[in-house]
Protein backbone atom coordinates (compact mmCIF):
# COMPACT_ATOMS: atom_id res chain seq x y z
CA UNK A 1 25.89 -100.27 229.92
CA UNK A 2 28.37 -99.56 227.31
CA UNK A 3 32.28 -100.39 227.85
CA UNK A 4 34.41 -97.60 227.73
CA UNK A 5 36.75 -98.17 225.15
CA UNK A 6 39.09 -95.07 225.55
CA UNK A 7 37.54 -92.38 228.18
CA UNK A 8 35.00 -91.10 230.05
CA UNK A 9 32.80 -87.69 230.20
CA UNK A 10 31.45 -87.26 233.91
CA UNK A 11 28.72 -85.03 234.50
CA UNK A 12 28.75 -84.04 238.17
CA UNK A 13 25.98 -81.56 238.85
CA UNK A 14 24.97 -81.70 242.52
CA UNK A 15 24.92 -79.81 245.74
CA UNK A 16 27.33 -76.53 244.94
CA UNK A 17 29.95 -76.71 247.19
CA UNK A 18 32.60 -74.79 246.86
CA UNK A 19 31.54 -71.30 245.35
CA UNK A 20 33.62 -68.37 244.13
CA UNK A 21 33.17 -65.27 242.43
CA UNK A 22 34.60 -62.30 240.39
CA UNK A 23 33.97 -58.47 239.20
CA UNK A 24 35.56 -55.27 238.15
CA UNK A 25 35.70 -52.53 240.42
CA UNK A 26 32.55 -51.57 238.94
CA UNK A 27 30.99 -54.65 239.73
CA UNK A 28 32.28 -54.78 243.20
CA UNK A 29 30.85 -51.55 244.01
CA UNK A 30 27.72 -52.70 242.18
CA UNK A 31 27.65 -55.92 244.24
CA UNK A 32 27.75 -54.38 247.95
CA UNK A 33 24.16 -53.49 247.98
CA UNK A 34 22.90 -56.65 246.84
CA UNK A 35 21.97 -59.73 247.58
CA UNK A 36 21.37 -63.37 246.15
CA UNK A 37 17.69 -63.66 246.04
CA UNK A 38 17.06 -66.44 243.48
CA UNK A 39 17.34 -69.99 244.33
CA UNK A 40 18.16 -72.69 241.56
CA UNK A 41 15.57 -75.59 242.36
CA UNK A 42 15.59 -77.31 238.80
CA UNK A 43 17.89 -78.07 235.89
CA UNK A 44 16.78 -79.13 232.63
CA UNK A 45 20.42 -80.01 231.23
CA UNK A 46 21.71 -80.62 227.59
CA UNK A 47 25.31 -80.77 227.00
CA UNK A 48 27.08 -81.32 224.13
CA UNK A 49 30.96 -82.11 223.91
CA UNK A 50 32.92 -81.42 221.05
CA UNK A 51 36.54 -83.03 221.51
CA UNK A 52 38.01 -81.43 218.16
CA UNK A 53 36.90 -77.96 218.85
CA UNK A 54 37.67 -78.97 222.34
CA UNK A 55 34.21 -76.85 223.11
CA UNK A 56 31.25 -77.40 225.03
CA UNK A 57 27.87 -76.77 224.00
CA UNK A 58 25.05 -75.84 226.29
CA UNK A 59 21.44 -75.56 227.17
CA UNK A 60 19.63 -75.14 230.45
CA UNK A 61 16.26 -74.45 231.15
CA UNK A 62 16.70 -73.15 234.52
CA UNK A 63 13.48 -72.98 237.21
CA UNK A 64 14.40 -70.61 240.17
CA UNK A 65 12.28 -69.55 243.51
CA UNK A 66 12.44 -65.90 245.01
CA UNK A 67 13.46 -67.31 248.45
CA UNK A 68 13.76 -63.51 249.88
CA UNK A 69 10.96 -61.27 251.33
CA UNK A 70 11.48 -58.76 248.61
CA UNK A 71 10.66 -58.60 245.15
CA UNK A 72 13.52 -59.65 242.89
CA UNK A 73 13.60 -57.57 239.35
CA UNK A 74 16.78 -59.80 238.05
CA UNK A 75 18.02 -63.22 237.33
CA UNK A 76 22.48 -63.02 237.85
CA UNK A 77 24.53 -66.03 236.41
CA UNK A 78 27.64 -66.89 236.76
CA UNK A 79 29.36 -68.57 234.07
CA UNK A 80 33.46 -69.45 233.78
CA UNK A 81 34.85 -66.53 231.91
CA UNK A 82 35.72 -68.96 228.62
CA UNK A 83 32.01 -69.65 228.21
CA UNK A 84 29.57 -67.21 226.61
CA UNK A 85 26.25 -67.00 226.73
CA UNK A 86 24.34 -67.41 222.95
CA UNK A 87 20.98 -67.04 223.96
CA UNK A 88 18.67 -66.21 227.14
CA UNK A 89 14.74 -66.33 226.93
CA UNK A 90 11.77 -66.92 229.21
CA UNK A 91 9.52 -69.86 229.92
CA UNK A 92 7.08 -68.98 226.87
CA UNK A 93 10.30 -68.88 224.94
CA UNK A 94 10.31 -65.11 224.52
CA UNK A 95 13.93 -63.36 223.99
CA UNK A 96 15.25 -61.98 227.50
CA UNK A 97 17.60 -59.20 227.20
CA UNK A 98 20.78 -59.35 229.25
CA UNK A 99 24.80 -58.06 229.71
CA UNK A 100 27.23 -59.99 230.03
CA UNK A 101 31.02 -59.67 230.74
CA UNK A 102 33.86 -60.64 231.63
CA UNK A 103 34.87 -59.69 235.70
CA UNK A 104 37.48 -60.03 238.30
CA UNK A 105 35.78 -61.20 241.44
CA UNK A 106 35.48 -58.47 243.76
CA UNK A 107 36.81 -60.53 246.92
CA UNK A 108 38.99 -63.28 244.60
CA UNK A 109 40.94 -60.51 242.40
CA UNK A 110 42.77 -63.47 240.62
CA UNK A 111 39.04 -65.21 239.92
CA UNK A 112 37.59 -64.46 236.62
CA UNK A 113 33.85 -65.39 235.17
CA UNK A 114 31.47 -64.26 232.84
CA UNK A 115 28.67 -62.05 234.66
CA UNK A 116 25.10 -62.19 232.73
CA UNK A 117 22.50 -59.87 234.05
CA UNK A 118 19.15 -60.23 232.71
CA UNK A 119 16.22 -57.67 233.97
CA UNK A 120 12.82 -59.44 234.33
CA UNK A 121 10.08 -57.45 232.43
CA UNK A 122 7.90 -58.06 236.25
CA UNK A 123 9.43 -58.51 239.88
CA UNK A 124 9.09 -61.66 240.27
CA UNK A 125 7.22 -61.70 243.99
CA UNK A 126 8.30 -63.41 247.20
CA UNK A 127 7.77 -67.53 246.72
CA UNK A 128 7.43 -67.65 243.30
CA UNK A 129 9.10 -69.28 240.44
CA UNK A 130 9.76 -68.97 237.02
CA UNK A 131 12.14 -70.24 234.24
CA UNK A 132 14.50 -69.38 231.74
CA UNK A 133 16.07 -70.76 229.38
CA UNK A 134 20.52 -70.55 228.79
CA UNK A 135 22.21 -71.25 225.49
CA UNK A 136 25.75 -71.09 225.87
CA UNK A 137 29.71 -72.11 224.65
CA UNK A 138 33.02 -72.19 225.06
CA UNK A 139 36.23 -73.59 226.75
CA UNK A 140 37.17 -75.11 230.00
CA UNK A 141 40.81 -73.86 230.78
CA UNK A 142 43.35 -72.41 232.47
CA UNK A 143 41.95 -72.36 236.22
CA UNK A 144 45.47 -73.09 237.71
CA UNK A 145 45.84 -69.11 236.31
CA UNK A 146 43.25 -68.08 238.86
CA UNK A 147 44.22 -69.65 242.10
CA UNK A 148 42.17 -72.76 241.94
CA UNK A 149 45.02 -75.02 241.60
CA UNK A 150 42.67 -78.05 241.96
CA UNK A 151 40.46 -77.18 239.40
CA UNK A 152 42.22 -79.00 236.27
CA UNK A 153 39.19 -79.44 234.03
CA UNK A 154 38.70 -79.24 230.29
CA UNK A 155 37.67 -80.61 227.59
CA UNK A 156 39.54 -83.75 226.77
CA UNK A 157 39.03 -86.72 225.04
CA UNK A 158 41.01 -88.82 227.98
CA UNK A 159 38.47 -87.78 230.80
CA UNK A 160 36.20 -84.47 230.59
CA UNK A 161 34.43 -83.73 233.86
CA UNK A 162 31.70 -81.09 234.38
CA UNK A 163 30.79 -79.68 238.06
CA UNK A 164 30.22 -76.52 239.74
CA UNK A 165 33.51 -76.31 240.43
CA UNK A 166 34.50 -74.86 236.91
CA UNK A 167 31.10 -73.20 236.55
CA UNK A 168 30.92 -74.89 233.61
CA UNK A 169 26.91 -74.47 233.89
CA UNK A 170 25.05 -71.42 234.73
CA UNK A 171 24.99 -70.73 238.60
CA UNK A 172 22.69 -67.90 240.35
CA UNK A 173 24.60 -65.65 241.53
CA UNK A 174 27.03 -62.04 241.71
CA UNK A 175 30.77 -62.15 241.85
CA UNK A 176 31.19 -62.23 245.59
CA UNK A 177 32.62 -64.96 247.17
CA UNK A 178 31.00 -63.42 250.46
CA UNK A 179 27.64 -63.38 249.00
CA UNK A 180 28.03 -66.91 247.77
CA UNK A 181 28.64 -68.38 250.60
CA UNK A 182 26.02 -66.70 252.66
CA UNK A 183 23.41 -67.87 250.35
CA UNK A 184 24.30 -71.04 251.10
CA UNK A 185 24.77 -74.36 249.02
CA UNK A 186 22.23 -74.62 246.64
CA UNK A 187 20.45 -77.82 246.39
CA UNK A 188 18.34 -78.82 243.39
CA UNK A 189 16.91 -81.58 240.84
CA UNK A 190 18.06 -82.17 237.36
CA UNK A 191 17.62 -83.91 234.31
CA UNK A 192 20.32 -84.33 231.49
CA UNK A 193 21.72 -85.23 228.28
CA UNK A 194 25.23 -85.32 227.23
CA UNK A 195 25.89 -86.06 223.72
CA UNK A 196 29.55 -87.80 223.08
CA UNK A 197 31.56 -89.47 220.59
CA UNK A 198 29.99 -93.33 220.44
CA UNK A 199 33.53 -94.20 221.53
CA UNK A 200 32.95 -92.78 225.21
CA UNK A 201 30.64 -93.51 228.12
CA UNK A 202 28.86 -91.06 230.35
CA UNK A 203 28.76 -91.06 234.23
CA UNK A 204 26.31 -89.05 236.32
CA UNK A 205 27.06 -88.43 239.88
CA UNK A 206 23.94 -87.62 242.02
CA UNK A 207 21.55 -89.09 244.25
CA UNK A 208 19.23 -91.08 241.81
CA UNK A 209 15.41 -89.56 242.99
């Protein structure tokens, strides 16, 4: 294992368990008649972390399950509002077309995120899976702004940590804190890579299966 010789970048990727939320008005209203129907059960993970640009650079290739009895026509993803998404496309690597924006959450007014809504071409039916595949960028900053006064994370060459947290990795979901947390916490397996400086060591924190 290599000594750390001036910091370390901790992935933490686990169970989700503390979940937030954010929207517009519009949002909000568009959020009441929904619910989370997609389940996370897979995470294909690269991560890239550039201390000068103070940026993080991301890819995810995302497997999710309908867990509902109803056909779902959309994968939602919830991102931290400083991260943007560069690219979305389907298992066969096929451009997906999506939205995304900026939002208050709808039940967390001081909560922002970035709100990506991408229309499958078929429902995707009752049990089944499928995969796509997230390109995205951007800053980790300024939580303390929104309430989470806990949430200190960014991109720093003296300790950078990644987790749900900070959303610093797409998450299914809408901006609802209720709807969040009636989904559940969402359990899954993951794989990744995190590319540093050769002067810093990477810790994972998860239960090794």
């Amino acid at each position: 294992m290599a000594v750390v010789r001036r910091s370390v970048a901790l992935v933490l990727i686990g169970v989700v368990a503390f979940c937030s939320m954010m929207s517009s008005s519009g949002v909000a209203q568009e959020s009441q008649d929904r619910e989370i129907q997609l389940r996370p059960i897979a995470y294909q993970l690269g991560l890239r972390v550039d201390f000068e640009e103070e940026q993080l650079l991301g890819y995810a290739q995302l497997t999710v399950v309908n867990a509902s009895p109803q056909p779902a026509g959309e994968i939602p993803l919830l991102l931290y509002r400083l991260l943007r998404v560069t690219s979305l496309a389907d298992a066969a690597g096929q451009p997906l077309s999506y939205e995304q924006r900026v939002v208050q959450f709808e039940d967390w007014p001081q909560m922002q995120a970035n709100f990506v809504l991408a229309p499958l071409s078929e429902p995707l039916r009752p049990g089944d899976t499928t995969i796509v595949d997230v390109r995205w960028e951007g800053q980790l900053l300024g939580y303390q702004e929104t309430g989470m006064r806990y949430v200190q994370d960014r991109i720093d060459p003296d300790f950078t940590i990644i987790r749900p947290d900070a959303r610093a990795y797409p998450e299914i979901g809408y901006p609802s804190l209720a709807m969040l947390r009636a989904a559940g916490l969402a359990e899954f397996t993951y794989n990744a890579s995190i590319t540093v400086p050769e002067s810093h060591t990477v810790a994972s924190v998860g239960r090794l299966v």
